[in-house]
N, C-alpha and C. Protein backbone atom coordinates (compact mmCIF):
# COMPACT_ATOMS: atom_id res chain seq x y z
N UNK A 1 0.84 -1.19 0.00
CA UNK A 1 0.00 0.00 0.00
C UNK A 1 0.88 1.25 0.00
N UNK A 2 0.80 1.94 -0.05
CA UNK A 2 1.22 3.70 -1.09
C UNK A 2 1.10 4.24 0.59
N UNK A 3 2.08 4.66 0.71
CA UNK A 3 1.89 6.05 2.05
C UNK A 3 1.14 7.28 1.56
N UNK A 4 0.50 7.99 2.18
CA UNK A 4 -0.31 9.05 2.29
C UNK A 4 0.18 10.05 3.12
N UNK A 5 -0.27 11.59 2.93
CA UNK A 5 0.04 12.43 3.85
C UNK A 5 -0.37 12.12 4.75
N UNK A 6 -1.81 11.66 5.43
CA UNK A 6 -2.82 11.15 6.42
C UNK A 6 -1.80 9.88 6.80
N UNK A 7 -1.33 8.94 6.55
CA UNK A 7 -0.64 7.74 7.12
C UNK A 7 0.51 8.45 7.63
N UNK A 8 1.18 9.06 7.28
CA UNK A 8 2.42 9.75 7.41
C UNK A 8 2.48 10.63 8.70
N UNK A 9 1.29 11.29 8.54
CA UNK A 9 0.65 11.92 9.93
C UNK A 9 0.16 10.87 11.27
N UNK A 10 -0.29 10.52 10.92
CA UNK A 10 -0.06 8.66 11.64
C UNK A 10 0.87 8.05 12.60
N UNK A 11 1.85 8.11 11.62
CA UNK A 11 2.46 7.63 12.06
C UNK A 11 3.78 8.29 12.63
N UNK A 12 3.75 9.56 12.42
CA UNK A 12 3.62 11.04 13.39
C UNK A 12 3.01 11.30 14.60
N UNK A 13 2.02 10.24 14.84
CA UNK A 13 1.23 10.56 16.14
C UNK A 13 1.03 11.67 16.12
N UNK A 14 0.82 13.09 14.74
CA UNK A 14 -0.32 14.07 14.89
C UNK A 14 -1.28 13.96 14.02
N UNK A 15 -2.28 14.92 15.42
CA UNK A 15 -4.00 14.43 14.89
C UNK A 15 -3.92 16.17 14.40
N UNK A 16 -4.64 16.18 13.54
CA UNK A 16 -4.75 17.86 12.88
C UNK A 16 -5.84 18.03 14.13
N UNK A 17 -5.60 19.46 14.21
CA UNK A 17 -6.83 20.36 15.02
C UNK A 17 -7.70 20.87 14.10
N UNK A 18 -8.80 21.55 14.90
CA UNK A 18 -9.97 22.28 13.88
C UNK A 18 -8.88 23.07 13.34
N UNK A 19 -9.32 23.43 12.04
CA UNK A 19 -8.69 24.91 11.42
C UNK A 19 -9.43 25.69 12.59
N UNK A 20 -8.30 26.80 12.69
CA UNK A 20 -8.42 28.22 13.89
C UNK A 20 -9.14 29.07 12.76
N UNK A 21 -10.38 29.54 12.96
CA UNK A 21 -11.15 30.98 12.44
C UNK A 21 -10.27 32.18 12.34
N UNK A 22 -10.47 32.65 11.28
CA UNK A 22 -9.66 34.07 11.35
C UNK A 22 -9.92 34.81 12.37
N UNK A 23 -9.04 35.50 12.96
CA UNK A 23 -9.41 36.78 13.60
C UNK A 23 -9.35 38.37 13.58
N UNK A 24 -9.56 38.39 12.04
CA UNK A 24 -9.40 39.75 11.53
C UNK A 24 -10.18 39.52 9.87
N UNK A 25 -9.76 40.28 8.90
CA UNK A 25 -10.47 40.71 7.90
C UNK A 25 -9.76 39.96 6.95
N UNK A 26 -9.20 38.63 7.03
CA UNK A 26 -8.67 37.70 5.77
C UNK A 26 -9.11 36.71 6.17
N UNK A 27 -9.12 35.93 4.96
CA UNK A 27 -9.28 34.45 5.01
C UNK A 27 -8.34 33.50 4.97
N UNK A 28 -8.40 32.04 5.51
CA UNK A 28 -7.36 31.57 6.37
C UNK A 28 -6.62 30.88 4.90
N UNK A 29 -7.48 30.57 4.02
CA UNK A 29 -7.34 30.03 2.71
C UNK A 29 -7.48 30.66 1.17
N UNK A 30 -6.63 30.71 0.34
CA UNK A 30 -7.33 31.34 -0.69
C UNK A 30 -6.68 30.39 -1.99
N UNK A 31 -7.53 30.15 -2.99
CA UNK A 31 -7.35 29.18 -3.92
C UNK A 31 -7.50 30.48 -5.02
N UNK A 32 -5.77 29.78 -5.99
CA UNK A 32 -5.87 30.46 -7.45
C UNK A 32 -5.30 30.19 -8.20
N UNK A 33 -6.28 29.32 -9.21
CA UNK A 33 -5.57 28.36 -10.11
C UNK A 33 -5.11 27.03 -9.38
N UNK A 34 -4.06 26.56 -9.39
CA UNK A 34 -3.75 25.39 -8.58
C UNK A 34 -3.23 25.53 -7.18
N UNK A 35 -2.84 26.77 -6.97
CA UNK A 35 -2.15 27.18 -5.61
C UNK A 35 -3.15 27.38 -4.55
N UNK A 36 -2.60 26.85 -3.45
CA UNK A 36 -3.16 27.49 -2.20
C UNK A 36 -2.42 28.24 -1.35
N UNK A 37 -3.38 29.42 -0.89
CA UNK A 37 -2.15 30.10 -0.04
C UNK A 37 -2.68 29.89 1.52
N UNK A 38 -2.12 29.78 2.19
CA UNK A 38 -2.54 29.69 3.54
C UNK A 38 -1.80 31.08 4.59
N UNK A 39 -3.09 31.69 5.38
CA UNK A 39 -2.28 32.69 5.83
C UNK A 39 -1.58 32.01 6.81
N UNK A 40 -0.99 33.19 7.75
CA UNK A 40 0.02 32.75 8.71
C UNK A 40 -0.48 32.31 9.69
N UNK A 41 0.22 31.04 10.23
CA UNK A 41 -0.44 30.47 11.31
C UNK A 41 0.31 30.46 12.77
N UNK A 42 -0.13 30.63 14.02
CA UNK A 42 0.72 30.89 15.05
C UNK A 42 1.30 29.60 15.85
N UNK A 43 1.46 29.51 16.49
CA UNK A 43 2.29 28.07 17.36
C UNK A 43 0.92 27.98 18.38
N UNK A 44 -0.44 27.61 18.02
CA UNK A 44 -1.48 27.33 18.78
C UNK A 44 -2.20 25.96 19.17
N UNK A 45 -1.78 25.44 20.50
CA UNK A 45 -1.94 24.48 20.83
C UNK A 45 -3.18 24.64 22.11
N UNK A 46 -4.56 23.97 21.20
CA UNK A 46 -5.93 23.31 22.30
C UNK A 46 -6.14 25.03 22.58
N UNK A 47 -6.14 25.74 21.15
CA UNK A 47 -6.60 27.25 21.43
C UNK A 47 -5.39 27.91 22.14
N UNK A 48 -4.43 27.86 22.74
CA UNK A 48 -2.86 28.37 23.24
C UNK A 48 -1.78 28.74 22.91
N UNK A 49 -1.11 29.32 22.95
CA UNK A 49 0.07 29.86 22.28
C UNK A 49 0.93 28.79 23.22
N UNK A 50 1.60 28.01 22.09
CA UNK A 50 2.68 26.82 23.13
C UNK A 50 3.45 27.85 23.77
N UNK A 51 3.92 28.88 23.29
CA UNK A 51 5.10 29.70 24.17
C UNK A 51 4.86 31.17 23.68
N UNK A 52 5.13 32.51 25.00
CA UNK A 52 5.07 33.73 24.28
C UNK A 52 6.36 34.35 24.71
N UNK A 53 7.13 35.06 24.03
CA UNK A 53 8.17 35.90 23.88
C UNK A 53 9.11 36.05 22.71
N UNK A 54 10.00 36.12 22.62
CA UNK A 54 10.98 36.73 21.49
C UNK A 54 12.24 35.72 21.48
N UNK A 55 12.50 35.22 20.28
CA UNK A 55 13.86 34.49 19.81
C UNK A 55 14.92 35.34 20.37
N UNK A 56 16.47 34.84 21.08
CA UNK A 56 16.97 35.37 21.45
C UNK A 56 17.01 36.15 22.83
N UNK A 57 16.00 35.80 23.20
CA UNK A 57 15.76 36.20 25.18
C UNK A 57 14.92 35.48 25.43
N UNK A 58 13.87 35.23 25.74
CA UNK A 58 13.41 34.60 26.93
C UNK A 58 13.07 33.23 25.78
N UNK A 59 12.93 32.99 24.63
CA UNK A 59 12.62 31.90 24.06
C UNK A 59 13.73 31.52 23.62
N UNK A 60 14.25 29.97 23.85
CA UNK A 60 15.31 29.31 23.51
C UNK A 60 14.85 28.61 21.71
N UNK A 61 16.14 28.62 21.21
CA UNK A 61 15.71 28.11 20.03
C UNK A 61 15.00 26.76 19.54
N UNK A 62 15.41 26.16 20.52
CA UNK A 62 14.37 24.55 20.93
C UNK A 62 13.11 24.95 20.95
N UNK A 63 12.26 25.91 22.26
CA UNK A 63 11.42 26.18 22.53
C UNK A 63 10.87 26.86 20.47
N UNK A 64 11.66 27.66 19.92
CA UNK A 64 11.16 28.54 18.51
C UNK A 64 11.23 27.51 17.63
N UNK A 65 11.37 26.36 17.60
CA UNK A 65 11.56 25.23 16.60
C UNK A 65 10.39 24.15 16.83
N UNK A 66 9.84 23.99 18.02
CA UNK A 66 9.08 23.24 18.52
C UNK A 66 7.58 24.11 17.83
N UNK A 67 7.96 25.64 18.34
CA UNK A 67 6.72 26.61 17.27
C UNK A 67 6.43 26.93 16.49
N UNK A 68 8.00 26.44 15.26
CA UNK A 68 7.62 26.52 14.17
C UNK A 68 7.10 25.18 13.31
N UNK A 69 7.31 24.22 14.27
CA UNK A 69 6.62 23.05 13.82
C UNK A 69 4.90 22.99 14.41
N UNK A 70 4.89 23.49 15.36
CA UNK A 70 3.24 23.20 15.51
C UNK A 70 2.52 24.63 14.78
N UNK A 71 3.24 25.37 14.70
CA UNK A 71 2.86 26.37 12.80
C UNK A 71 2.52 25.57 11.69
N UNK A 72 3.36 24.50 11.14
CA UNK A 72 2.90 24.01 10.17
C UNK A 72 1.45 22.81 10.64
N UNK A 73 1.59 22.01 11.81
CA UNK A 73 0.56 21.82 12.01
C UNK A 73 -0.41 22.28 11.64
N UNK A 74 -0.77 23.49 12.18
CA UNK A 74 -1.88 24.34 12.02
C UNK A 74 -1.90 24.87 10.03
N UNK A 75 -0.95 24.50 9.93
CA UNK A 75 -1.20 25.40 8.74
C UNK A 75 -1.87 23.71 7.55
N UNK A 76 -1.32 22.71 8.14
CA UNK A 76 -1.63 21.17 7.49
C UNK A 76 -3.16 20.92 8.04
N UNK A 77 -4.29 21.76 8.89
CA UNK A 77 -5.43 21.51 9.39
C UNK A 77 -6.44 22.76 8.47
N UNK A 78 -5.69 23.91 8.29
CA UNK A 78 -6.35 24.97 7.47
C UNK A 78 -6.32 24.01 5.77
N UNK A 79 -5.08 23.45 5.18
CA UNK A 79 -5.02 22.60 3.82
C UNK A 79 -5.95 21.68 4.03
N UNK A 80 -5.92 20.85 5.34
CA UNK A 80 -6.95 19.79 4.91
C UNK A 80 -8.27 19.79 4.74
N UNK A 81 -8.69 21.43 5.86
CA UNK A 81 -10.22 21.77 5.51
C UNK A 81 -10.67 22.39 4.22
N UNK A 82 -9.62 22.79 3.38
CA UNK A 82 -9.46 23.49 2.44
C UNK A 82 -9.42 22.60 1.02
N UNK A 83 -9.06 20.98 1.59
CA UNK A 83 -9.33 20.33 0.58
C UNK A 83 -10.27 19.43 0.82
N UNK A 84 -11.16 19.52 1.67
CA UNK A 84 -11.97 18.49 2.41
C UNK A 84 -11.55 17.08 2.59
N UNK A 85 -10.47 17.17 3.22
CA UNK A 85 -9.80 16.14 4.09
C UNK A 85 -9.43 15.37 3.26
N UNK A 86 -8.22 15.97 1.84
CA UNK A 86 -7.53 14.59 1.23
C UNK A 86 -6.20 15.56 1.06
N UNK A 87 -5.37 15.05 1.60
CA UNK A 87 -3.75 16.03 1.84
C UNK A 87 -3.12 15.15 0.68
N UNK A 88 -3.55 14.08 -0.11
CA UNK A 88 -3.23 13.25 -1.25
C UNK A 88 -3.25 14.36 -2.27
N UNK A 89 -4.22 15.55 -2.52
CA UNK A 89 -4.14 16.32 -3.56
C UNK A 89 -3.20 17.14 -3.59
N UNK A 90 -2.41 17.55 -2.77
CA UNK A 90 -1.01 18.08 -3.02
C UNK A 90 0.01 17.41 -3.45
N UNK A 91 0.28 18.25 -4.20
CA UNK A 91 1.46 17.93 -5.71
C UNK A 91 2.77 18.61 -5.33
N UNK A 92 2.68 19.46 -4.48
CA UNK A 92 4.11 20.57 -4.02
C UNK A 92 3.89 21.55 -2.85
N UNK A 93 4.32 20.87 -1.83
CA UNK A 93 4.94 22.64 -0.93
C UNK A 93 5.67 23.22 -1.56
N UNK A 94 4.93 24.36 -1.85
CA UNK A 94 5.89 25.40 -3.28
C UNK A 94 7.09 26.18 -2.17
N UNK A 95 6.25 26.86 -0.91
CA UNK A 95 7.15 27.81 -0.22
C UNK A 95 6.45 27.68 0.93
N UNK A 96 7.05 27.68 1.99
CA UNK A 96 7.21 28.32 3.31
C UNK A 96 7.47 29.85 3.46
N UNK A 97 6.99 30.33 4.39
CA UNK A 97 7.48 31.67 4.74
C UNK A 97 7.51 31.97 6.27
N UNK A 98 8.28 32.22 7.13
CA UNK A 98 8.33 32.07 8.40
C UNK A 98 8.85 33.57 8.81
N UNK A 99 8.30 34.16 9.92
CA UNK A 99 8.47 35.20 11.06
C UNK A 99 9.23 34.72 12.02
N UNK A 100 10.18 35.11 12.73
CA UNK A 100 10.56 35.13 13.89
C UNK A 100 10.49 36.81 14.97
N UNK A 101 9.68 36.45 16.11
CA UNK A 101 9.66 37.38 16.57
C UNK A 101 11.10 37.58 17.16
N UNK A 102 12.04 38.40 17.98
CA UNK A 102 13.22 38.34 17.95
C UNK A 102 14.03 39.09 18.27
N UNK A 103 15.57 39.21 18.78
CA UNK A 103 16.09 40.30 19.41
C UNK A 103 16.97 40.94 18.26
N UNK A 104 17.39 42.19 18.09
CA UNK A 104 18.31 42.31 16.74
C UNK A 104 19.07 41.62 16.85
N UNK A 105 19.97 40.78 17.52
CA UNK A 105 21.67 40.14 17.11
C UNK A 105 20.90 38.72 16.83
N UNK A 106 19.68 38.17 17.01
CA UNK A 106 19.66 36.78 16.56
C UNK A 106 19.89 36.37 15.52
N UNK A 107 20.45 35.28 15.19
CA UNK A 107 21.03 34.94 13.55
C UNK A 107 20.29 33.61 13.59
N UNK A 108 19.18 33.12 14.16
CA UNK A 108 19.21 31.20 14.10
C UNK A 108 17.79 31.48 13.07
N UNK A 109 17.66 32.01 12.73
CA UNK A 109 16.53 32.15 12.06
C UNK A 109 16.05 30.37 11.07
N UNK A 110 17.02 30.14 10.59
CA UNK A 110 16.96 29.17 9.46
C UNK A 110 16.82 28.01 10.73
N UNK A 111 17.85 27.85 11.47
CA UNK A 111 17.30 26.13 12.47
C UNK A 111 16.28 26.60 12.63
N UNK A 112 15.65 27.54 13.70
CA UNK A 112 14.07 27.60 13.98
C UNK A 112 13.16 27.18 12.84
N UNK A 113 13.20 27.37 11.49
CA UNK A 113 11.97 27.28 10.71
C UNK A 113 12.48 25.75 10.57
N UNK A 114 13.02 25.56 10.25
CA UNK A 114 13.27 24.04 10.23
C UNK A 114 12.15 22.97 10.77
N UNK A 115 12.12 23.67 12.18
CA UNK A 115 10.76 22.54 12.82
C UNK A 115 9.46 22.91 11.77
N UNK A 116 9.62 23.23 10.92
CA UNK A 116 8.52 23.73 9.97
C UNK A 116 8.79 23.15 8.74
N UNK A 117 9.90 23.02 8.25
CA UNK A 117 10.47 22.87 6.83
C UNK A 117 10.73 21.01 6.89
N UNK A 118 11.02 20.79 8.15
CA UNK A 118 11.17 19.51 8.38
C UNK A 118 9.76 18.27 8.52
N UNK A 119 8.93 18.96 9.31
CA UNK A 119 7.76 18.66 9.09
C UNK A 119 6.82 18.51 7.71
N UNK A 120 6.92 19.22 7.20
CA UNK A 120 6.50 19.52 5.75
C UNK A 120 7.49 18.20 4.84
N UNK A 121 8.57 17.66 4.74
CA UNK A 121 9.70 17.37 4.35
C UNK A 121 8.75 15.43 4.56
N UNK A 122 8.19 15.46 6.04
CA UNK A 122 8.35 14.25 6.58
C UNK A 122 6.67 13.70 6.53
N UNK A 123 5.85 14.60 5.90
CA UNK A 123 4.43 14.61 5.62
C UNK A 123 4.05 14.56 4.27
N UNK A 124 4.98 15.32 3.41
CA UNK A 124 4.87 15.08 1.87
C UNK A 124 6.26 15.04 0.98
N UNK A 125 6.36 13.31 1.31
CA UNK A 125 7.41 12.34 1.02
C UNK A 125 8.35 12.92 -0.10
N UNK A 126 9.56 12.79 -0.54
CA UNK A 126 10.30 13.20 -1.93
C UNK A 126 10.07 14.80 -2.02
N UNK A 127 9.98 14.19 -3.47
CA UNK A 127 10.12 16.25 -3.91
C UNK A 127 8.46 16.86 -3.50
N UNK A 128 7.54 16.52 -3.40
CA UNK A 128 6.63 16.78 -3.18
C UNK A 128 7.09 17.81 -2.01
N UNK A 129 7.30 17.03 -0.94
CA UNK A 129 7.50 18.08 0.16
C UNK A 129 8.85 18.89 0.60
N UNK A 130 9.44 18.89 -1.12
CA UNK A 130 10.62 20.12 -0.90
C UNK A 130 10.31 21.44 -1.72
N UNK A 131 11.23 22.70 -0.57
CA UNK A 131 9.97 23.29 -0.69
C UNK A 131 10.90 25.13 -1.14
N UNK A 132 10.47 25.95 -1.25
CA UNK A 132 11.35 27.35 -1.69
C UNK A 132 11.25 27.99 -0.07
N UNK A 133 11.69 28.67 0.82
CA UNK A 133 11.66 29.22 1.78
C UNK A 133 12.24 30.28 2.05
N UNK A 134 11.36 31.16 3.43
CA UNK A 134 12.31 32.73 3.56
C UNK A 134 12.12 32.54 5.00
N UNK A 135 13.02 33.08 6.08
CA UNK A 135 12.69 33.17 7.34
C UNK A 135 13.09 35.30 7.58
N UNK A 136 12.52 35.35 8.33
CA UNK A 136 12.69 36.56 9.08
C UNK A 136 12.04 37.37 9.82
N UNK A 137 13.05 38.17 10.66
CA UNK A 137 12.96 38.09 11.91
C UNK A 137 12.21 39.69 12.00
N UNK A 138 11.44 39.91 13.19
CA UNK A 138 10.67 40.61 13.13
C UNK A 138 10.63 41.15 14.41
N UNK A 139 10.15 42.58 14.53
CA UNK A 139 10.28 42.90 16.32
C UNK A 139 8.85 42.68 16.89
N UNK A 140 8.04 42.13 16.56
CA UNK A 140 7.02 41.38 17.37
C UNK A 140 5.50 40.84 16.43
N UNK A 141 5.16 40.06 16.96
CA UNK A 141 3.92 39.07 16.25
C UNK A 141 2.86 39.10 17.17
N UNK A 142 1.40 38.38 16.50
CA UNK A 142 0.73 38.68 17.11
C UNK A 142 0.65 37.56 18.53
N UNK A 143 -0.64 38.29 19.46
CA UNK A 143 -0.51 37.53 21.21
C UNK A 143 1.01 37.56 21.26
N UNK A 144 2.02 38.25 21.04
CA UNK A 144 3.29 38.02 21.38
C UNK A 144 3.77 36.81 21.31
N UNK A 145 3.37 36.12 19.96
CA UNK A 145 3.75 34.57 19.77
C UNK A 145 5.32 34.89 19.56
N UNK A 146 6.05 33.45 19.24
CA UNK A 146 7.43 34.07 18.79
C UNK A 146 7.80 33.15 17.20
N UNK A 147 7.03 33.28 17.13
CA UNK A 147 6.93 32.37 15.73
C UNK A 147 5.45 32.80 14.96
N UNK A 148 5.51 32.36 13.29
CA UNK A 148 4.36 32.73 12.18
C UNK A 148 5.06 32.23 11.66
N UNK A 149 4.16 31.29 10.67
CA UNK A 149 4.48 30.39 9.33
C UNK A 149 3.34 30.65 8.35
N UNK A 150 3.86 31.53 7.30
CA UNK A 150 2.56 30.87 6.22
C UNK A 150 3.10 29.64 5.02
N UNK A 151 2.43 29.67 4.13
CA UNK A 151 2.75 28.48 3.03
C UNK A 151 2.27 28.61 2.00
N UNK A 152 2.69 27.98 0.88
CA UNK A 152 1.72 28.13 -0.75
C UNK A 152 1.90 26.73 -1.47
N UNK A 153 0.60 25.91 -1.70
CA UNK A 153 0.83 24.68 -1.82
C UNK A 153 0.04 24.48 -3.49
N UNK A 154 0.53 23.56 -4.18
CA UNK A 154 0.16 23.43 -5.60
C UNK A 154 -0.38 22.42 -5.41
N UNK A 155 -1.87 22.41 -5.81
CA UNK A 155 -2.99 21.31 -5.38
C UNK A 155 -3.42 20.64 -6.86
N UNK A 156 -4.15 19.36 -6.49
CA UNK A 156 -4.92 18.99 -7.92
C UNK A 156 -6.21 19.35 -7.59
């Protein structure tokens, strides 16, 4: 039998959450042509911010890697409602795009998204889930998360 994004997640031991409702004047999804864009998603765990502060002081880069992976989580629960639950129709994580909230001298920008880029890497097998990426760092995000991931995925 053929692995799946859904088996893969599996065997990941993660369960997607509801997609999170916007909380402002965009939508969490937008389809054009074959692409999906997904806005930015925060490090929100059971409605929570897993961690709040800034890369480079009070958040260790473990702690910003752990958030940029439950970013893509969230951002793999907005795709799946977006495709009504078949993560099989993606053909390409085109790009990542990642925030770090952050102090000026931090440079780890690239390990942190990683828990993001890696995830993505280990959910949609081969080239499928390799992907174009930008990280950067920012002097603050929203709820004072310390992490934002968005994405743009090429669907059938």
């Amino acid at each position: 039998m053929m692995s799946t994004p859904e088996s893969r997640l599996a065997e990941l031991n993660i369960e997607l959450p509801v997609a999170a409702a916007p909380v402002a004047n965009y939508l969490p999804v937008v389809r054009t042509g074959n692409l999906l864009v997904v806005s930015g998603q925060l490090p929100l765990v059971d409605g929570k911010l897993l961690i709040t502060g800034k890369l480079g002081a009070e958040v260790s880069n473990q702690a910003g890697t752990a958030c940029a992976r439950a970013c893509f989580i969230n951002i793999l629960a907005q795709l799946n409602t977006a495709l009504g639950g078949d993560l099989s129709r993606v053909r390409r994580v085109v790009r990542l795009g990642g925030f770090m909230a952050c102090t000026p001298d931090f440079t780890d920008h690239a390990a942190v998204m990683n828990g993001a880029s890696d995830l993505a890497a280990a959910v949609f097998a081969g080239e499928v889930g390799q992907h174009a990426r930008s990280t950067v760092g920012v002097p603050s995000l929203p709820l004072n998360a310390p992490v934002e991931v968005e994405a743009m995925f090429e669907v059938a």
